[in-house]
C-alpha atoms as a PDB file:
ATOM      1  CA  UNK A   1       0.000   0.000   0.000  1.00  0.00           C
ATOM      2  CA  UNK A   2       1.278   3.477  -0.782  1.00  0.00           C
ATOM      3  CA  UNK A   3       2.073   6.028   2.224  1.00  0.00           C
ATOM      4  CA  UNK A   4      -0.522   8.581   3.124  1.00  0.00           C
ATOM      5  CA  UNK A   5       2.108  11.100   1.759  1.00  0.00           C
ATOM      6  CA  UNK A   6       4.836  10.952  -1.084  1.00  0.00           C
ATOM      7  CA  UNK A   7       8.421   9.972  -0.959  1.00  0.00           C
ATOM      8  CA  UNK A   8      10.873  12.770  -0.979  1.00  0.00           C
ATOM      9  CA  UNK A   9      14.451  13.096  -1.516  1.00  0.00           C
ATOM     10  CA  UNK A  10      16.002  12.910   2.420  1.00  0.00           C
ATOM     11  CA  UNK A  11      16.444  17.063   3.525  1.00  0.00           C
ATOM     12  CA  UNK A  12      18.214  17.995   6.960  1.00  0.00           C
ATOM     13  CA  UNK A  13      16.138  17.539  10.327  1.00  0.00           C
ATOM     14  CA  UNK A  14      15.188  21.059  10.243  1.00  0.00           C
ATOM     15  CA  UNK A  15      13.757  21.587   6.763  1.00  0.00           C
ATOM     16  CA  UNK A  16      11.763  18.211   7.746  1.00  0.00           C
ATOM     17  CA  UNK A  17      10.547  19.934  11.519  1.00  0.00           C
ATOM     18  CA  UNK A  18      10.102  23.341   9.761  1.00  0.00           C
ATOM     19  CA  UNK A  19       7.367  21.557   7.732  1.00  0.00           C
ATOM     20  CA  UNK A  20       6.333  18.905  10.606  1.00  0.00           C
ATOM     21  CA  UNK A  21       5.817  22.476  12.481  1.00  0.00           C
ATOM     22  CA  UNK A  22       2.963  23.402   9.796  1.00  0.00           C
ATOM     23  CA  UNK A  23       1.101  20.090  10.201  1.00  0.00           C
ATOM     24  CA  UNK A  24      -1.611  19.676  12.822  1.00  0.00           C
ATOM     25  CA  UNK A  25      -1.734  15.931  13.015  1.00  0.00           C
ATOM     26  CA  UNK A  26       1.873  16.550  13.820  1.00  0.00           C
ATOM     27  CA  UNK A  27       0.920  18.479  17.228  1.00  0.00           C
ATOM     28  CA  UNK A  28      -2.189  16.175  18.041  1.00  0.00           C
ATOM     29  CA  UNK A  29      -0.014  13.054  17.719  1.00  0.00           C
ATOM     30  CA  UNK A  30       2.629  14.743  20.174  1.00  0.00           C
ATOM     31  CA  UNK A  31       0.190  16.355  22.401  1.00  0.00           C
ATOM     32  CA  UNK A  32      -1.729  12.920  22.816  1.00  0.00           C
ATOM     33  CA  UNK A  33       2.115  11.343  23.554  1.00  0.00           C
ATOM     34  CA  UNK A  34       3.057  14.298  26.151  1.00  0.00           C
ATOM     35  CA  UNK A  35      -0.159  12.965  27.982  1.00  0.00           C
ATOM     36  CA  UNK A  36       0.032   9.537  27.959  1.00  0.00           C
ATOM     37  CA  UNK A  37       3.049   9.252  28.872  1.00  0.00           C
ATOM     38  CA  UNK A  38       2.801  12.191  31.108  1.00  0.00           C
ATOM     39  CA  UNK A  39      -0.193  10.321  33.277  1.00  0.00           C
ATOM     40  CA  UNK A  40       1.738   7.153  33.476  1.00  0.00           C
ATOM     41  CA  UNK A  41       4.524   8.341  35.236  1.00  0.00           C
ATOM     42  CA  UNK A  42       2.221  10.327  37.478  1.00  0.00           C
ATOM     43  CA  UNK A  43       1.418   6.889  38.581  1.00  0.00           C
ATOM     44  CA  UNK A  44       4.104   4.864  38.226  1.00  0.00           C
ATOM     45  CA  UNK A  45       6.834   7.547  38.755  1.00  0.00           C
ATOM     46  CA  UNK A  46       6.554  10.539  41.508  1.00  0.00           C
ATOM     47  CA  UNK A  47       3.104  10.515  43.085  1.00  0.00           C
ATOM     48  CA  UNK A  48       1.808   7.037  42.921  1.00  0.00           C
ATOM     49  CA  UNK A  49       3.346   5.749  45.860  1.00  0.00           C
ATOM     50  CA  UNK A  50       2.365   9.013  47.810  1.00  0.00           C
ATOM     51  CA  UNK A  51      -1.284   8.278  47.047  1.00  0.00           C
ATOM     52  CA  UNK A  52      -1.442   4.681  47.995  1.00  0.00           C
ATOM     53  CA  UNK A  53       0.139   5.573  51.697  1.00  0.00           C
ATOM     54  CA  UNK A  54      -1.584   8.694  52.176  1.00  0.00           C
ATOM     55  CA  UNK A  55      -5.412   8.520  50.280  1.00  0.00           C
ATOM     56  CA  UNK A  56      -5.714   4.805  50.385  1.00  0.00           C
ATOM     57  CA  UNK A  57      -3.600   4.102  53.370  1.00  0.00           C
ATOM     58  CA  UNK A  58      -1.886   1.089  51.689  1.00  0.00           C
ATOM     59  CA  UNK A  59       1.777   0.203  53.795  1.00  0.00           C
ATOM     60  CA  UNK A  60       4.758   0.761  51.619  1.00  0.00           C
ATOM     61  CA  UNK A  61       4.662  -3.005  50.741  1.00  0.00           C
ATOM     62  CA  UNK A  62       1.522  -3.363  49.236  1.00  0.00           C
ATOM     63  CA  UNK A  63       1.900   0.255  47.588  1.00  0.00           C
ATOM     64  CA  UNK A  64       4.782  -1.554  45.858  1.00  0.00           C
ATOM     65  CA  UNK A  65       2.329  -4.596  45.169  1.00  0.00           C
ATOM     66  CA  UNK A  66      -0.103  -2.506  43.271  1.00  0.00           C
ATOM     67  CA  UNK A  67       2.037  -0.663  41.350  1.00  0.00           C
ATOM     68  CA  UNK A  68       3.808  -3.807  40.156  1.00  0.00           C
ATOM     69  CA  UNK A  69       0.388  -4.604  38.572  1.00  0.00           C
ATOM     70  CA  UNK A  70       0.689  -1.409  36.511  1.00  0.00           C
ATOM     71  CA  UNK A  71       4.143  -2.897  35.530  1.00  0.00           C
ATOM     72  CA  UNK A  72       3.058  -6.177  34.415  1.00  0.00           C
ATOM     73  CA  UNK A  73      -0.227  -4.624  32.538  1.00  0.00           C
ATOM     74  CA  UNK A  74       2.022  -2.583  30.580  1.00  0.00           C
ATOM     75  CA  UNK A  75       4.299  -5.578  29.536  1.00  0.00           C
ATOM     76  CA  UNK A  76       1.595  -8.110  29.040  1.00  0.00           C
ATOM     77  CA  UNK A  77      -0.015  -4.896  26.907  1.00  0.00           C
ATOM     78  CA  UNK A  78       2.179  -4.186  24.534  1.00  0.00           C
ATOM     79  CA  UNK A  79       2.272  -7.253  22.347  1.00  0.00           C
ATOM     80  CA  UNK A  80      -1.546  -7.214  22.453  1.00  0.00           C
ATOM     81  CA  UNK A  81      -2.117  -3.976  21.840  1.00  0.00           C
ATOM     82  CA  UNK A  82       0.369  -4.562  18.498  1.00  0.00           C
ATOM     83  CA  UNK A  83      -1.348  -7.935  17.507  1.00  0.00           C
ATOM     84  CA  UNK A  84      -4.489  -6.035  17.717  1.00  0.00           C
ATOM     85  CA  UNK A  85      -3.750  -3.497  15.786  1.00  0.00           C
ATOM     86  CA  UNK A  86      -2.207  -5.561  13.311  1.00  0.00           C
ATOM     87  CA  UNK A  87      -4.388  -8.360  12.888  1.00  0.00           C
ATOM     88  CA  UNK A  88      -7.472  -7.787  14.280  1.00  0.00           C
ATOM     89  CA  UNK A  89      -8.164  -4.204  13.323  1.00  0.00           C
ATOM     90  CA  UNK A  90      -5.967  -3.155  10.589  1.00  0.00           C
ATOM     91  CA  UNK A  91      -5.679   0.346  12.689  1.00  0.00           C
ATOM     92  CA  UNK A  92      -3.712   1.880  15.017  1.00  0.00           C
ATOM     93  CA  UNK A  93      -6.303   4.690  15.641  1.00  0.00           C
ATOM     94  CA  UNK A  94      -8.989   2.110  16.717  1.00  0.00           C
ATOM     95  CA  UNK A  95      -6.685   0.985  19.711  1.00  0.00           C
ATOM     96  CA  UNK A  96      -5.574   4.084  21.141  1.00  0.00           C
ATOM     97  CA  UNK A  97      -9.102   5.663  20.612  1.00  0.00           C
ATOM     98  CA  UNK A  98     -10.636   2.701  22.762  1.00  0.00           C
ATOM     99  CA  UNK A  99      -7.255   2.688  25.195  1.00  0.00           C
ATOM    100  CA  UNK A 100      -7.009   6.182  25.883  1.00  0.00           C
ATOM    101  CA  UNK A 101     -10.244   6.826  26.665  1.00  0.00           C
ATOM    102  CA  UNK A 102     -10.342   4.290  28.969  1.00  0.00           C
ATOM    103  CA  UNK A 103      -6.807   5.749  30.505  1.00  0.00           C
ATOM    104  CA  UNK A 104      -9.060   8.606  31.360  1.00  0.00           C
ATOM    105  CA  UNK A 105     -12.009   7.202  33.280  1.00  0.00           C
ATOM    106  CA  UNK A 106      -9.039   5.184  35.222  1.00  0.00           C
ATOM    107  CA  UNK A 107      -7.492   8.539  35.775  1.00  0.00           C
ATOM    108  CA  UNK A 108     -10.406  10.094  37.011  1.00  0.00           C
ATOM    109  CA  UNK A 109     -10.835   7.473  39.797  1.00  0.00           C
ATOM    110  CA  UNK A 110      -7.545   8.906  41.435  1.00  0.00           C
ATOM    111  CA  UNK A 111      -9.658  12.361  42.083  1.00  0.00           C
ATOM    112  CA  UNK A 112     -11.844  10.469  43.986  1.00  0.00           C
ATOM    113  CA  UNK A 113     -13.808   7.108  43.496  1.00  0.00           C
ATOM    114  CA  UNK A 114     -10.472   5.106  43.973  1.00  0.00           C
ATOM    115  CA  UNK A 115     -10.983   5.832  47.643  1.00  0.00           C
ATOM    116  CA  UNK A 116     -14.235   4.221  47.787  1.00  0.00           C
ATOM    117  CA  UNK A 117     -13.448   1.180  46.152  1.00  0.00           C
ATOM    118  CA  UNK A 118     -13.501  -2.309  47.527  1.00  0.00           C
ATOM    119  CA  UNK A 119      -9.767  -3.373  48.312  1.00  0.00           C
ATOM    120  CA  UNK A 120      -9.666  -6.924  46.129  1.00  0.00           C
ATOM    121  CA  UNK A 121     -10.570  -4.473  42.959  1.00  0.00           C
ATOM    122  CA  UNK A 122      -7.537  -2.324  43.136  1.00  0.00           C
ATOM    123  CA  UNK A 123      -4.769  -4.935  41.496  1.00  0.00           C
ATOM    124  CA  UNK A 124      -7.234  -4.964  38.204  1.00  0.00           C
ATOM    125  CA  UNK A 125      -7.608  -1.262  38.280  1.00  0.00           C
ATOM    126  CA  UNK A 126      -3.985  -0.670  38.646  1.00  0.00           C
ATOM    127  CA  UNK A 127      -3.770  -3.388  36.009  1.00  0.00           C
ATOM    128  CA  UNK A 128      -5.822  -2.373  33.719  1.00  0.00           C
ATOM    129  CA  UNK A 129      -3.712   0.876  33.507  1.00  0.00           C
ATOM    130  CA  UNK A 130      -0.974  -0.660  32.191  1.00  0.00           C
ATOM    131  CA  UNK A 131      -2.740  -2.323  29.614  1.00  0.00           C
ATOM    132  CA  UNK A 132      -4.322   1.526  28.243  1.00  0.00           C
ATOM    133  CA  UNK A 133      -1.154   2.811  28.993  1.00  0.00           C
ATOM    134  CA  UNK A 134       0.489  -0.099  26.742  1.00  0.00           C
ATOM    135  CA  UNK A 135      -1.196   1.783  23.522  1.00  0.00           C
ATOM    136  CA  UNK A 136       1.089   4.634  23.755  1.00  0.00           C
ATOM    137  CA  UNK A 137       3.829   2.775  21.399  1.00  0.00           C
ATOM    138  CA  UNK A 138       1.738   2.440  18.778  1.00  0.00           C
ATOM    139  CA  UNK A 139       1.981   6.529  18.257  1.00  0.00           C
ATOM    140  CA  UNK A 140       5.116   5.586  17.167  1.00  0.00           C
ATOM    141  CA  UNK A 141       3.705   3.391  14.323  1.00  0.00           C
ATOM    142  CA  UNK A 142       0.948   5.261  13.373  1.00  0.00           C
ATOM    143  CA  UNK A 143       3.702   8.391  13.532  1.00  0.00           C
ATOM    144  CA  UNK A 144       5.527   6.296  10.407  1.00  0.00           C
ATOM    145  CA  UNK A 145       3.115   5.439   8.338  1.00  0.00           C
ATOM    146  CA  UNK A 146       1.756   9.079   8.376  1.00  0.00           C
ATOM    147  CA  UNK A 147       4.857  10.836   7.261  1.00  0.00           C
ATOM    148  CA  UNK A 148       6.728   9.272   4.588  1.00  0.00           C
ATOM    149  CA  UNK A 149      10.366   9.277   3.761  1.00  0.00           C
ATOM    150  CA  UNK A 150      13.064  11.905   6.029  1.00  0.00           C
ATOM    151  CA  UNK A 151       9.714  13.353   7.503  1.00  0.00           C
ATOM    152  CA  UNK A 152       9.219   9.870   9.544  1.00  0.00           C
ATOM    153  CA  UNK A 153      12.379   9.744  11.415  1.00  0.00           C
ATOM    154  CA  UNK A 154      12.340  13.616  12.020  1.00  0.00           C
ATOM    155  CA  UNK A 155       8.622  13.181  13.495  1.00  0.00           C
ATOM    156  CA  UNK A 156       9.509  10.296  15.334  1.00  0.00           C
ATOM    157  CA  UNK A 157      12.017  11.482  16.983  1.00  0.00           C
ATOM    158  CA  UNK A 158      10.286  14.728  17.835  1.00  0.00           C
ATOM    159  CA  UNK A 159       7.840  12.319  19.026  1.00  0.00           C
ATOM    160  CA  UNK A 160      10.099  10.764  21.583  1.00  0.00           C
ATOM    161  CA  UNK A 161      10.895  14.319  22.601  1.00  0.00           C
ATOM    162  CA  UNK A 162       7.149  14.900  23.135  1.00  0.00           C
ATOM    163  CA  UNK A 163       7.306  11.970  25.361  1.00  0.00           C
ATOM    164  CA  UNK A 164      10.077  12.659  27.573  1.00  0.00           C
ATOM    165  CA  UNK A 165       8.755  16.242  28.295  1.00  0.00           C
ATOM    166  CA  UNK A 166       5.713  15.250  29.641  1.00  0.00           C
ATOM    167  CA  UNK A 167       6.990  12.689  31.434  1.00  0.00           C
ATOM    168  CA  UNK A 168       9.066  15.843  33.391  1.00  0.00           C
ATOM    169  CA  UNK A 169       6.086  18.474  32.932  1.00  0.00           C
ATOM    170  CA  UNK A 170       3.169  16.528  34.081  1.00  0.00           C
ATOM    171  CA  UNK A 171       5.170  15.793  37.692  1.00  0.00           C
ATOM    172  CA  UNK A 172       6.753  18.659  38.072  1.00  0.00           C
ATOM    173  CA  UNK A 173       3.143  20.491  37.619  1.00  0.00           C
ATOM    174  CA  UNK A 174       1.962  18.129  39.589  1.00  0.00           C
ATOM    175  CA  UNK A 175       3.901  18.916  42.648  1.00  0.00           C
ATOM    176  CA  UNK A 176       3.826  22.490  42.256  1.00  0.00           C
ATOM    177  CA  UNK A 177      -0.272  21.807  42.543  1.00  0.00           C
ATOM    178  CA  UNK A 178       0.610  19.880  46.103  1.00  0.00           C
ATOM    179  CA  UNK A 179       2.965  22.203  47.328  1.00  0.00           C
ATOM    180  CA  UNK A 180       0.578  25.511  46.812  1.00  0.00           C
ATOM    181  CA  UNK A 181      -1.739  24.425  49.914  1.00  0.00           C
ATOM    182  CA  UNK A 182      -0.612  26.273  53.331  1.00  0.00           C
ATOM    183  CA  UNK A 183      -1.374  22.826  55.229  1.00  0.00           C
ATOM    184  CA  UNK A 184       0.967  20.687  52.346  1.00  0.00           C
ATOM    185  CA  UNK A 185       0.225  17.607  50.791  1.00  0.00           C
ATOM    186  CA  UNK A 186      -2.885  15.550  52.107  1.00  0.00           C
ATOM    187  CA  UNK A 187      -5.033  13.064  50.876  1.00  0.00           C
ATOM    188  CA  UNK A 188      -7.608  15.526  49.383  1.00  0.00           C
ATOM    189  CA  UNK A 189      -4.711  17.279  47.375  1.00  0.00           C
ATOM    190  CA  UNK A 190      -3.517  14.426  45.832  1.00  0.00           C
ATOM    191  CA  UNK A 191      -6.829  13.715  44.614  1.00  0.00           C
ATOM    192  CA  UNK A 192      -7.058  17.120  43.118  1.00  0.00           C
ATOM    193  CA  UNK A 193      -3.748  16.975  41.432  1.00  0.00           C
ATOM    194  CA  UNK A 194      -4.646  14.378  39.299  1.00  0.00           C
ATOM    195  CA  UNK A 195      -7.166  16.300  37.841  1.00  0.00           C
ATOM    196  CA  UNK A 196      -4.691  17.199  35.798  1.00  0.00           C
ATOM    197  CA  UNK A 197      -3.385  14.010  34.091  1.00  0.00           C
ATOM    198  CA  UNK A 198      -7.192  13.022  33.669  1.00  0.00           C
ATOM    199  CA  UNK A 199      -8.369  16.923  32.384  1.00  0.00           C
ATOM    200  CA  UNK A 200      -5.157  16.624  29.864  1.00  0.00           C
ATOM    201  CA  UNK A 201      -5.576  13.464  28.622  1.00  0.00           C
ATOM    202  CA  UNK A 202      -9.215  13.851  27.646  1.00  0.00           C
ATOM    203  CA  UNK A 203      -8.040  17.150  26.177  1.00  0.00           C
ATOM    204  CA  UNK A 204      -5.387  15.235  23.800  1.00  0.00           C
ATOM    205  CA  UNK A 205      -8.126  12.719  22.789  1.00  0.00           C
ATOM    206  CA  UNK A 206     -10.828  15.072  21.775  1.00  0.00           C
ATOM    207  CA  UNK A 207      -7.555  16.270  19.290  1.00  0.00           C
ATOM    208  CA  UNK A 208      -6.636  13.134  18.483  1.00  0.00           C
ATOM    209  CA  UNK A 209      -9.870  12.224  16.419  1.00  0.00           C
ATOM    210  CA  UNK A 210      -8.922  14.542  13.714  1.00  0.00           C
ATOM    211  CA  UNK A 211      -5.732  12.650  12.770  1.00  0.00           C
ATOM    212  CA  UNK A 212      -5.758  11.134   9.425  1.00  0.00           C
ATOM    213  CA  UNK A 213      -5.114   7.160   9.760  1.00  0.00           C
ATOM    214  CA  UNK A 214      -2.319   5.528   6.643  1.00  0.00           C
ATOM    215  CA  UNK A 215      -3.555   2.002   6.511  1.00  0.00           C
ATOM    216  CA  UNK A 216      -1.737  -0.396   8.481  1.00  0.00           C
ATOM    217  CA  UNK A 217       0.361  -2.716   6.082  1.00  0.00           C
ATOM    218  CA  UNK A 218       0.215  -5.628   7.838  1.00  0.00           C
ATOM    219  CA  UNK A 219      -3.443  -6.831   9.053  1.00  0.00           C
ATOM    220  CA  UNK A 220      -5.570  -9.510   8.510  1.00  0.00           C
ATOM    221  CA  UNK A 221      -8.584 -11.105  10.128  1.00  0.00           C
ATOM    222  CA  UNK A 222      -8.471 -11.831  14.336  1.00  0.00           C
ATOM    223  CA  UNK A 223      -7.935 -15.289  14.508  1.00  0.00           C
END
């Protein structure tokens, strides 16, 4: 199948990001990666371990248990996520639409509902976050078979960059959020904080729709 654009001859990474710049798929694809990404490590990184101890009163063991299940989610994820994509749906856009979305209701239980939920149904929430989360890679796909030639490795790459900065923003916003309280960090400013991830994410997706979808090379039917 031909790429959604033409072959060029290879330019130099700016020409290629001076043009990727122009292109508003371009920014929807990165601002969907600087929030998935983002949101995971909200969990998995700086404040996940704070809100286990402090909202749900877990013990540092079993704050270590759970987030192991987002670990394993993510790994068991990622091949699935790619077989589905390639064999069962013949889209990338299908899976991260469906994933995504789902990120954000998960999300959303941190400002909130988490707290009220049975304790033997956290280790499939915190699973199933890694499995939404495990999506995210196939921006990276989709991100090649939407710009052809020198344009895919430039917009890859600025991909990756999109990535790592929201991995950094989303925290460090996050914190700022905790920190701006006279009485510091408590439960119910935890909860708030994640508004953000959740309110971000949601943003991102509503963006994401617009993106134009290359056919995926190699699908066929779910066995």
């Amino acid at each position: 199948l031909p790429p959604c654009a033409p072959a060029s001859a290879p330019r130099s990474f700016l020409a290629d990001w001076r043009e990727l710049a122009t292109l508003g798929d371009f920014w929807c694809l990165g601002l969907l990666a600087f929030f998935w990404y983002g949101s995971y490590m909200a969990i998995q990184g700086l404040w996940g371990g704070p809100y286990l101890e402090r909202v749900l009163e877990l013990d540092p063991l079993g704050s270590g248990r759970m987030l192991s299940m987002t670990a394993l989610g993510f790994i068991l994820g990622c091949p699935l996520c790619g077989y589905l994509s390639d064999r069962c749906f013949g889209s990338r856009k299908k899976v991260l639409l469906v994933a995504q979305f789902t990120l954000v209701l998960l999300l959303l239980l941190f400002t909130g509902p988490l707290a009220g939920l049975p304790s033997w149904s956290l280790p499939a929430v915190f699973f199933s976050i890694g499995l939404c989360v495990s999506s995210g890679p196939l921006l990276y796909a989709q991100v090649k078979e939407r710009f052809a030639g020198s344009m895919a490795a430039t917009a890859m790459a600025s991909l990756n960059f999109f990535v790592m900065l929201g991995a950094a923003v989303i925290q460090l916003l996050m914190g700022r959020m905790l920190n701006s309280g006279a009485g510091g960090v408590d439960p119910a400013a935890l909860q708030q904080a994640f508004f953000l991830p959740a309110g971000g994410l949601a943003l991102a997706w509503l963006l994401y729709l617009r993106v134009k979808e290359c056919p995926v090379v190699e699908s066929g039917e779910c066995l």
